[in-house]
C-alpha atoms as a PDB file:
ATOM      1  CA  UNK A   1      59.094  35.417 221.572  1.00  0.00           C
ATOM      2  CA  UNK A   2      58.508  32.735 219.033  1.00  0.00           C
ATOM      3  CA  UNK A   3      59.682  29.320 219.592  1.00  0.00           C
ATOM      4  CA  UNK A   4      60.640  26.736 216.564  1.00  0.00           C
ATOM      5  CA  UNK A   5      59.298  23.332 217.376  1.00  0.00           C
ATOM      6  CA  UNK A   6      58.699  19.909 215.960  1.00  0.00           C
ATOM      7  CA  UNK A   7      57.001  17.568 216.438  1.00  0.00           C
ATOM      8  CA  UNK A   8      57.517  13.906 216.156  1.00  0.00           C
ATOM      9  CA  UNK A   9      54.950  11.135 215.818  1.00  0.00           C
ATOM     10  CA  UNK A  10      54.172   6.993 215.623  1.00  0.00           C
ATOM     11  CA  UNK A  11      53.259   6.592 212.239  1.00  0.00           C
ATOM     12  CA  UNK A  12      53.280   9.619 210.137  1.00  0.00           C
ATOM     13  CA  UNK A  13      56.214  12.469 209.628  1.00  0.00           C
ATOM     14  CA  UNK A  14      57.104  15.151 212.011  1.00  0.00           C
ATOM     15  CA  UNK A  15      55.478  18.397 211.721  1.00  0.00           C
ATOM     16  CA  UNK A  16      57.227  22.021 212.150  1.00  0.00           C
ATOM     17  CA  UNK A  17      55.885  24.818 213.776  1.00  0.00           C
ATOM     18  CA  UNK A  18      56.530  28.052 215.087  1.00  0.00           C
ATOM     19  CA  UNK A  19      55.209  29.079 218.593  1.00  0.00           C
ATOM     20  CA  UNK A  20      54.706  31.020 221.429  1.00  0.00           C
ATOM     21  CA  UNK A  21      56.495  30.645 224.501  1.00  0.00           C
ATOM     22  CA  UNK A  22      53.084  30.100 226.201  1.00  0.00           C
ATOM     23  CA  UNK A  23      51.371  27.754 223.453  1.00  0.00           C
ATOM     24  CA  UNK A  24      54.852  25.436 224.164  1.00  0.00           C
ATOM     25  CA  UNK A  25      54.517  25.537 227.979  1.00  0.00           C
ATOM     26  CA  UNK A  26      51.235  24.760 227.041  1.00  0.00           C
ATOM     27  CA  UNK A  27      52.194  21.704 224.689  1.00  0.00           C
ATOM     28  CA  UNK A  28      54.934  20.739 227.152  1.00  0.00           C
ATOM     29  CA  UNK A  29      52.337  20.557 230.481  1.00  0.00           C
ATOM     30  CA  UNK A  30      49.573  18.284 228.732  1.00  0.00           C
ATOM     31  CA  UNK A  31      52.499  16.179 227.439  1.00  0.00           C
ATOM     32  CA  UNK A  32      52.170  12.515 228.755  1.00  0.00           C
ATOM     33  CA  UNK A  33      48.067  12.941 229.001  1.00  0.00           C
ATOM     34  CA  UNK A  34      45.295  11.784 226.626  1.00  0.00           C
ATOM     35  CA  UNK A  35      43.231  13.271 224.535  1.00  0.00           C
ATOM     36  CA  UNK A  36      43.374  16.818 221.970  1.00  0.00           C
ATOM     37  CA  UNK A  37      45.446  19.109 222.566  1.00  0.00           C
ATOM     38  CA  UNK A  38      45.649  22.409 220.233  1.00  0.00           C
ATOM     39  CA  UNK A  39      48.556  24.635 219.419  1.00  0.00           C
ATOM     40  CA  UNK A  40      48.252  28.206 217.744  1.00  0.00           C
ATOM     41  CA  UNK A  41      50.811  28.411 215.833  1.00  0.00           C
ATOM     42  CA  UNK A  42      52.120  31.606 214.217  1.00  0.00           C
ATOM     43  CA  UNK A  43      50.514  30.157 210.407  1.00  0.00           C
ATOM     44  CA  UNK A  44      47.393  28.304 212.228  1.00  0.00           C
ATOM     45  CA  UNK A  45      46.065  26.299 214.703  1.00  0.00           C
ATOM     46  CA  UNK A  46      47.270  22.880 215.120  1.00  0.00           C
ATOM     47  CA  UNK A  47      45.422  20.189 216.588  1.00  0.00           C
ATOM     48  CA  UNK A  48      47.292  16.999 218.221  1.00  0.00           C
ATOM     49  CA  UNK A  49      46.248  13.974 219.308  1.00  0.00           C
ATOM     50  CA  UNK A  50      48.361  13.513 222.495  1.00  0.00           C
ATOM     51  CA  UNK A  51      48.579   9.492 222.760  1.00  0.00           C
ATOM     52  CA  UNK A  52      50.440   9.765 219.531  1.00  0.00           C
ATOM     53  CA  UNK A  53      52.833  12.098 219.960  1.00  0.00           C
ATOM     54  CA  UNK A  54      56.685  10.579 220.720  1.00  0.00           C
ATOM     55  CA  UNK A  55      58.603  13.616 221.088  1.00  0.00           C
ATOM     56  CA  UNK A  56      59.122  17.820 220.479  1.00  0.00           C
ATOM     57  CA  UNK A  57      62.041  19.099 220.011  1.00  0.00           C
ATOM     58  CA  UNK A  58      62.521  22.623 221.029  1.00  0.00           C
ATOM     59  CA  UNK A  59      65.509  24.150 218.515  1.00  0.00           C
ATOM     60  CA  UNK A  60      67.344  26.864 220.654  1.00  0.00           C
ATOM     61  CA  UNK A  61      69.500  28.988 217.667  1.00  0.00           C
ATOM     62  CA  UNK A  62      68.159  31.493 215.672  1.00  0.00           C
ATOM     63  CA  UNK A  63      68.976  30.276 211.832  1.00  0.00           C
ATOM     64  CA  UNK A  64      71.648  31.321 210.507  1.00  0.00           C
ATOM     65  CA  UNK A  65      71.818  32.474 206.296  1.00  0.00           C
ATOM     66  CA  UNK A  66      75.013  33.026 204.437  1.00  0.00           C
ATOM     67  CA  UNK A  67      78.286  31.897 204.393  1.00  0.00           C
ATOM     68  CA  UNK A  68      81.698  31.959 206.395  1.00  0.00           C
ATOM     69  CA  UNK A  69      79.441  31.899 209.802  1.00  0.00           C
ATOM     70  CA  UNK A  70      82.075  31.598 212.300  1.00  0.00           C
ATOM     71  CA  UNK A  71      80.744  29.511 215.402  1.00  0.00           C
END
């Protein structure tokens, strides 16, 4: 199953992504380390450099299109 992710850095925007639920256990274990670390992603591979990364944020809910959604 295919996680959506993003991830948040020092000086530059966060990226999106779309992953695995291995490439993010993946992501999640060498968080905190030094060093590359690289994701593939379901458009490409993704190369991060880990001492710059300040968060990921994992989103949960499949998206939702239309209108009158009830909750």
């Amino acid at each position: 199953m295919a996680q959506r992710i993003s991830i948040g850095f020092h000086a530059s925007p966060p990226i999106a992504l779309r992953v695995s639920d291995d490439a993010l256990s993946a992501l999640q274990g060498a968080l905190g380390s030094q060093g590359w670390h690289e994701i593939d992603a379901d458009d490409g591979s993704v190369k991060l450099n880990l001492e710059h990364v300040l968060w990921v944020k994992v989103d949960k809910d499949e998206g939702r299109v239309g209108f009158g959604l009830s909750t």
